[in-house]
N, C-alpha and C. Protein backbone atom coordinates (compact mmCIF):
# COMPACT_ATOMS: atom_id res chain seq x y z
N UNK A 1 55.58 -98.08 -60.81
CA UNK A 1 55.67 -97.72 -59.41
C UNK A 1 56.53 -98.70 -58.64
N UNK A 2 57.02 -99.75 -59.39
CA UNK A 2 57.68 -101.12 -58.52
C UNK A 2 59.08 -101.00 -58.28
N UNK A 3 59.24 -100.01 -59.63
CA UNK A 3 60.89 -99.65 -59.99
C UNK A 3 61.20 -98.65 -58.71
N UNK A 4 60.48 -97.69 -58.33
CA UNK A 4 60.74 -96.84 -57.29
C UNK A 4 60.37 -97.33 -55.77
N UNK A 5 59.98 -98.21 -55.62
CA UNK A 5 60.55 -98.95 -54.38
C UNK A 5 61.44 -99.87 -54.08
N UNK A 6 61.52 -100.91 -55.25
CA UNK A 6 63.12 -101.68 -55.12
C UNK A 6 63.89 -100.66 -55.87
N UNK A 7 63.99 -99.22 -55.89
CA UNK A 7 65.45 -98.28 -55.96
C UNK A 7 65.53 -98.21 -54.15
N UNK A 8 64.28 -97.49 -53.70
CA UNK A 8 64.82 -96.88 -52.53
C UNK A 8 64.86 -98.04 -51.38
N UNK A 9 64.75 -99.17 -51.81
CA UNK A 9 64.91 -100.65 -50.85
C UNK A 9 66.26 -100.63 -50.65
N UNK A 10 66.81 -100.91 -52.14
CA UNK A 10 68.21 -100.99 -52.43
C UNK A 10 69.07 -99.73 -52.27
N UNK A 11 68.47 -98.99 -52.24
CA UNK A 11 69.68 -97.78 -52.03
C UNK A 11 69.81 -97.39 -50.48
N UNK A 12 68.77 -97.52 -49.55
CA UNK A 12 69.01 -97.56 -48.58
C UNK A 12 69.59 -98.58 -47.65
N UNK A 13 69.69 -99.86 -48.31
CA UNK A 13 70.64 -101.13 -47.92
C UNK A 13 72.11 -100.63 -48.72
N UNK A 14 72.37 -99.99 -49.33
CA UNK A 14 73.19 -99.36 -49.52
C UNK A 14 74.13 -98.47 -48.86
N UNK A 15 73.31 -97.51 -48.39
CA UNK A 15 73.40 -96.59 -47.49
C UNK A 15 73.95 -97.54 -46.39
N UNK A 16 72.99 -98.34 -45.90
CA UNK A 16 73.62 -99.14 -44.40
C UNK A 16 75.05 -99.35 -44.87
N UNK A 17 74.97 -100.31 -45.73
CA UNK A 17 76.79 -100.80 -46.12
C UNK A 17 77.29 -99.95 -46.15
N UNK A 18 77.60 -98.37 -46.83
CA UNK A 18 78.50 -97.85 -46.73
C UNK A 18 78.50 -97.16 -45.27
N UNK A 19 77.72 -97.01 -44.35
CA UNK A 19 78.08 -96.57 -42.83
C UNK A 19 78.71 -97.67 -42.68
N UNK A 20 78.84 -99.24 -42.21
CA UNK A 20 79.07 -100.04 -41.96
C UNK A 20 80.93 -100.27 -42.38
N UNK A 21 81.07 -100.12 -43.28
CA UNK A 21 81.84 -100.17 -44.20
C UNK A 21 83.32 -99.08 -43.63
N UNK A 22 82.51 -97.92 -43.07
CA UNK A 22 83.41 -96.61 -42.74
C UNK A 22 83.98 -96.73 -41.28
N UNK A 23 85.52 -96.48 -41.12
CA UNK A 23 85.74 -96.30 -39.70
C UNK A 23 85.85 -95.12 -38.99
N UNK A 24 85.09 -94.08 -39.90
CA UNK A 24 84.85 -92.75 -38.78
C UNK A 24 83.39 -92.78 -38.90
N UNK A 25 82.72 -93.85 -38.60
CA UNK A 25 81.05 -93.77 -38.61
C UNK A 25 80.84 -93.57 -36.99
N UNK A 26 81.43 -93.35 -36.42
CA UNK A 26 81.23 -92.64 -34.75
C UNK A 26 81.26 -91.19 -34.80
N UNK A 27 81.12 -90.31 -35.69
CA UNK A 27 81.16 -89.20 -36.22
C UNK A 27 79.99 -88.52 -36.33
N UNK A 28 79.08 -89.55 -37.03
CA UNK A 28 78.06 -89.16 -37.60
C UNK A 28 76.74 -90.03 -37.81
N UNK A 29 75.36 -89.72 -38.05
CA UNK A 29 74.79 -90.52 -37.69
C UNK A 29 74.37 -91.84 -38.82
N UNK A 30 73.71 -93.30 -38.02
CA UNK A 30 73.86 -94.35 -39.09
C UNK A 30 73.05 -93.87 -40.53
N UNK A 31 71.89 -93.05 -39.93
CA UNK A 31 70.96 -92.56 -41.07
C UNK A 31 71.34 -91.50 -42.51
N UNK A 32 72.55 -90.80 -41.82
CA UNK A 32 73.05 -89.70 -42.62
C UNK A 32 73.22 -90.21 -44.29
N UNK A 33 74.18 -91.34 -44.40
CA UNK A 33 73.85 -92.37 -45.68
C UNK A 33 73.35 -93.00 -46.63
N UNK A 34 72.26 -93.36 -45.52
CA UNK A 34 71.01 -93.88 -46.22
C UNK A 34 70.41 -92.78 -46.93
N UNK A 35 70.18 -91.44 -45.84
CA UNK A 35 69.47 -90.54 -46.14
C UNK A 35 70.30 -89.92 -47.48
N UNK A 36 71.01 -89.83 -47.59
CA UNK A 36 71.79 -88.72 -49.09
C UNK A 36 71.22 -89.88 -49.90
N UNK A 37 72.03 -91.75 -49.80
CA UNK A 37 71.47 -92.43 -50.66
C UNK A 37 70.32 -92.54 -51.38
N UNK A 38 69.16 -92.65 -50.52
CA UNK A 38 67.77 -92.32 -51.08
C UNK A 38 67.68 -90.94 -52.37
N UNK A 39 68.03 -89.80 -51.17
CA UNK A 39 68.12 -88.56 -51.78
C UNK A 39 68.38 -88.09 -53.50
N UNK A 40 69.81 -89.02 -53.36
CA UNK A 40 70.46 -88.54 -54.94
C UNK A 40 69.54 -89.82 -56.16
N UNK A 41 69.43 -90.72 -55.01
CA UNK A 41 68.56 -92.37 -56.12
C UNK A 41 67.45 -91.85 -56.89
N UNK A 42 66.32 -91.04 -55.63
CA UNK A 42 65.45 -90.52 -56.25
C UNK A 42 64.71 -89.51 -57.16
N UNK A 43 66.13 -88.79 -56.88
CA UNK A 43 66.25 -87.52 -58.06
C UNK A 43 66.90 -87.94 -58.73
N UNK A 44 67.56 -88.80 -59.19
CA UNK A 44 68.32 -89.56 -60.32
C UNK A 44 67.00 -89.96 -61.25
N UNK A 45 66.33 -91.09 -60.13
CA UNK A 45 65.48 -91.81 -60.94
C UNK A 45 63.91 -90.82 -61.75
N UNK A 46 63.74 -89.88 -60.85
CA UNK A 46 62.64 -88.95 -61.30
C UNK A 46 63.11 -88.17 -62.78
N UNK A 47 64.34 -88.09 -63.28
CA UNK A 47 64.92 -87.30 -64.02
C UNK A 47 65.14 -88.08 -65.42
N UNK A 48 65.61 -89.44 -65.34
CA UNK A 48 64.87 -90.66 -66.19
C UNK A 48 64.26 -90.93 -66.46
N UNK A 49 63.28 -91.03 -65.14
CA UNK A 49 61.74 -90.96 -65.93
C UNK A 49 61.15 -90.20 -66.51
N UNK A 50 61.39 -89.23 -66.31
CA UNK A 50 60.75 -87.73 -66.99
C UNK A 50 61.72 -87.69 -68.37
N UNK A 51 62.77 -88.04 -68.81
CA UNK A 51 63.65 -88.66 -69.60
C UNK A 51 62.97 -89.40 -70.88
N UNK A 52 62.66 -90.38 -70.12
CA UNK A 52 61.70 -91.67 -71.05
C UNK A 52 61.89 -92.44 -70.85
N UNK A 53 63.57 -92.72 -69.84
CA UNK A 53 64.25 -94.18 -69.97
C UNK A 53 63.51 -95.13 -69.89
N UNK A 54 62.53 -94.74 -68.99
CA UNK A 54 61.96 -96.12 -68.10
C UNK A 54 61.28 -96.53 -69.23
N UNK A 55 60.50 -95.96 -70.45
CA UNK A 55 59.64 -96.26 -71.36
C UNK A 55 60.16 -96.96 -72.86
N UNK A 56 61.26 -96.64 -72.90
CA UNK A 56 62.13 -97.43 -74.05
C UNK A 56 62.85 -98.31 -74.65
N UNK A 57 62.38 -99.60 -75.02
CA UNK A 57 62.89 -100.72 -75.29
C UNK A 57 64.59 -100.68 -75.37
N UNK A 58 64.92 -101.92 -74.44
CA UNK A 58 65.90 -101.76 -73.83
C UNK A 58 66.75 -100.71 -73.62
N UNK A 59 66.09 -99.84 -73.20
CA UNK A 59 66.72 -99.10 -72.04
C UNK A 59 66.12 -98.81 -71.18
N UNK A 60 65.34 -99.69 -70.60
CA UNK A 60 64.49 -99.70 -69.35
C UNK A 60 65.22 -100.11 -68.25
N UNK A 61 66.11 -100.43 -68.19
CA UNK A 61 67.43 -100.83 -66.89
C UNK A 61 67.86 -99.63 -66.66
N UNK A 62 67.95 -98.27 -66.83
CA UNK A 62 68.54 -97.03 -66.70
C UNK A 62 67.96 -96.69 -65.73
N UNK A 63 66.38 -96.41 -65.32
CA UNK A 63 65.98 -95.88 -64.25
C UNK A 63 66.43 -96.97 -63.06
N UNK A 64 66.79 -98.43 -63.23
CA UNK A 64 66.74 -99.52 -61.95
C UNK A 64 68.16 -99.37 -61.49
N UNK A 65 68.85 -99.14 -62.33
CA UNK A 65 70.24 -99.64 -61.84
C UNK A 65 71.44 -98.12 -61.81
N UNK A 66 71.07 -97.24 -62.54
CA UNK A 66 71.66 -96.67 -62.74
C UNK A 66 70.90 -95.35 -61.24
N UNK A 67 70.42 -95.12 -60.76
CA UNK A 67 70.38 -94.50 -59.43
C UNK A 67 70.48 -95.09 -58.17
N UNK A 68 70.72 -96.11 -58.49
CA UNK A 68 71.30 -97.30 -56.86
C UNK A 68 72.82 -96.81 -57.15
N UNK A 69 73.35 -96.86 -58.27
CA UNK A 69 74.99 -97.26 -58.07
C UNK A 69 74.81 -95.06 -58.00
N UNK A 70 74.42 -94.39 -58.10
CA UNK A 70 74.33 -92.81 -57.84
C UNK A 70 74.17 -92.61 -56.45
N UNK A 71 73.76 -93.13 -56.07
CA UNK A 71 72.93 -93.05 -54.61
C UNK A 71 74.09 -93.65 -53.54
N UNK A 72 74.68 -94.69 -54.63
CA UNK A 72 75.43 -95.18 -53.30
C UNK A 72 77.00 -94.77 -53.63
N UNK A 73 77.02 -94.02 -54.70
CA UNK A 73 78.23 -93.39 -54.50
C UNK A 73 78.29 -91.95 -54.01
N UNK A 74 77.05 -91.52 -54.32
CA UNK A 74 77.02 -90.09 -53.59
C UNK A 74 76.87 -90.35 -52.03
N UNK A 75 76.84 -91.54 -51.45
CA UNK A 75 76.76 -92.24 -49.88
C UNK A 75 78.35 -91.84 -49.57
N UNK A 76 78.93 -92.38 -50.60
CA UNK A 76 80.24 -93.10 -50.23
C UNK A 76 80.92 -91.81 -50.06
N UNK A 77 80.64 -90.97 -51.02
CA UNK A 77 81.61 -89.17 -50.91
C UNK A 77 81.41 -88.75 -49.71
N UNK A 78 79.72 -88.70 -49.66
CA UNK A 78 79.65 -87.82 -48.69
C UNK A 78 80.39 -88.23 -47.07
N UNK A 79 80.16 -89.51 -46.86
CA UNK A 79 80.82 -90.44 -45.55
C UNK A 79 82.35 -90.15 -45.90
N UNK A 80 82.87 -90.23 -46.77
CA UNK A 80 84.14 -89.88 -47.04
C UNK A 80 84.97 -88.47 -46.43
N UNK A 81 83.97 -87.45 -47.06
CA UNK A 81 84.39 -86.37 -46.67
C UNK A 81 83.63 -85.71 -44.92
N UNK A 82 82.90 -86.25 -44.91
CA UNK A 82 82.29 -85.64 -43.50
C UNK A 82 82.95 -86.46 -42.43
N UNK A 83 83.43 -88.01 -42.57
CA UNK A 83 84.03 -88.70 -41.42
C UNK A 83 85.16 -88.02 -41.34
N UNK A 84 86.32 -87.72 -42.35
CA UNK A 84 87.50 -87.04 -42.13
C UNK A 84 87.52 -85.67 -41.80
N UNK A 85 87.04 -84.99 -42.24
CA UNK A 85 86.42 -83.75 -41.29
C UNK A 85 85.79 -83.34 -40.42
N UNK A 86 85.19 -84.23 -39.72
CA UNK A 86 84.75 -84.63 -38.36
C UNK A 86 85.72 -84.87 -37.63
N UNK A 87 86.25 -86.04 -37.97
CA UNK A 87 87.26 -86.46 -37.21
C UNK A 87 88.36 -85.30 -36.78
N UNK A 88 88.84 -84.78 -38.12
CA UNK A 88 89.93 -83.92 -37.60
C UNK A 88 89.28 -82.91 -37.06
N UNK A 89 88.13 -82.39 -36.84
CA UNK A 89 87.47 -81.27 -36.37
C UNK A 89 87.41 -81.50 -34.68
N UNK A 90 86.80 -82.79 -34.60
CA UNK A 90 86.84 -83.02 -33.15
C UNK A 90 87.73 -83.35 -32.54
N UNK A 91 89.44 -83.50 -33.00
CA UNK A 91 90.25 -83.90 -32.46
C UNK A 91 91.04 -82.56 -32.23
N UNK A 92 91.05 -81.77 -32.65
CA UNK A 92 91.17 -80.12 -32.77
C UNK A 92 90.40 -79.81 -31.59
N UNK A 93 89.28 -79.99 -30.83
CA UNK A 93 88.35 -79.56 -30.29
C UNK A 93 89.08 -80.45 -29.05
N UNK A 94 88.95 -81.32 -28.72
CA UNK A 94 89.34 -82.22 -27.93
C UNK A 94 90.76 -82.25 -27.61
N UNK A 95 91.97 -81.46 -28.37
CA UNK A 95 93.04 -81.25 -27.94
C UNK A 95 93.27 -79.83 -27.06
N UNK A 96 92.52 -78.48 -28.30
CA UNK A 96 92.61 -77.66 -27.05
C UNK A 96 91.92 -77.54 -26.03
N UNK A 97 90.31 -78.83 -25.64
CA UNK A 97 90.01 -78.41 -24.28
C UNK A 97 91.08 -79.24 -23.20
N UNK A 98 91.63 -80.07 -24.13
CA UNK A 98 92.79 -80.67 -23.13
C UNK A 98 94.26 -80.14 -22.73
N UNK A 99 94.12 -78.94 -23.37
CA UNK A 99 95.37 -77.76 -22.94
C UNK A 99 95.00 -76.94 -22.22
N UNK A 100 93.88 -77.12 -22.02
CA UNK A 100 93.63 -76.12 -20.25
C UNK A 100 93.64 -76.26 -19.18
């Protein structure tokens, strides 16, 4: 049970860094990050465990490490693709109410 709270400790300090990290994080909110982070960590890690990883001499590092670095790259896509499509969405929005 220890492994699944230092995942979602760490994956949601994760999450912070990659909002932090992004310069279209005025887009969207600080939580959005964290929240996918957690999201993909913990269905990563439930799927391992049910797996065995967690139970098998050395390969018990699979459930710890291997859904933090999932979590925080599925952070990083998603901020990736929603800041730039935000961005250009609202600048679209904000040009034609400024042509009237």
């Amino acid at each position: 049970m220890l492994s699944i709270v230092i995942v979602v400790l760490a994956t949601v300090a994760s999450g912070f860094i990659v909002w932090g990290n992004d310069k279209h994080r005025g887009t969207y909110g600080i939580a959005l990050p964290a929240g996918v982070s957690v999201a993909v960590s913990m269905l990563s890690w439930m799927v391992f465990i049910q797996l065995g990883f967690g139970y098998l001499p050395g390969l018990t590092w699979i459930p710890w490490v291997l859904p933090i670095i999932a979590g925080t790259v599925a952070a990083a896509l998603v901020v990736n693709f929603l800041g730039r499509s935000r961005t250009r969405h609202d600048t679209a929005k904000l040009t034609a109410a400024l042509r009237l």
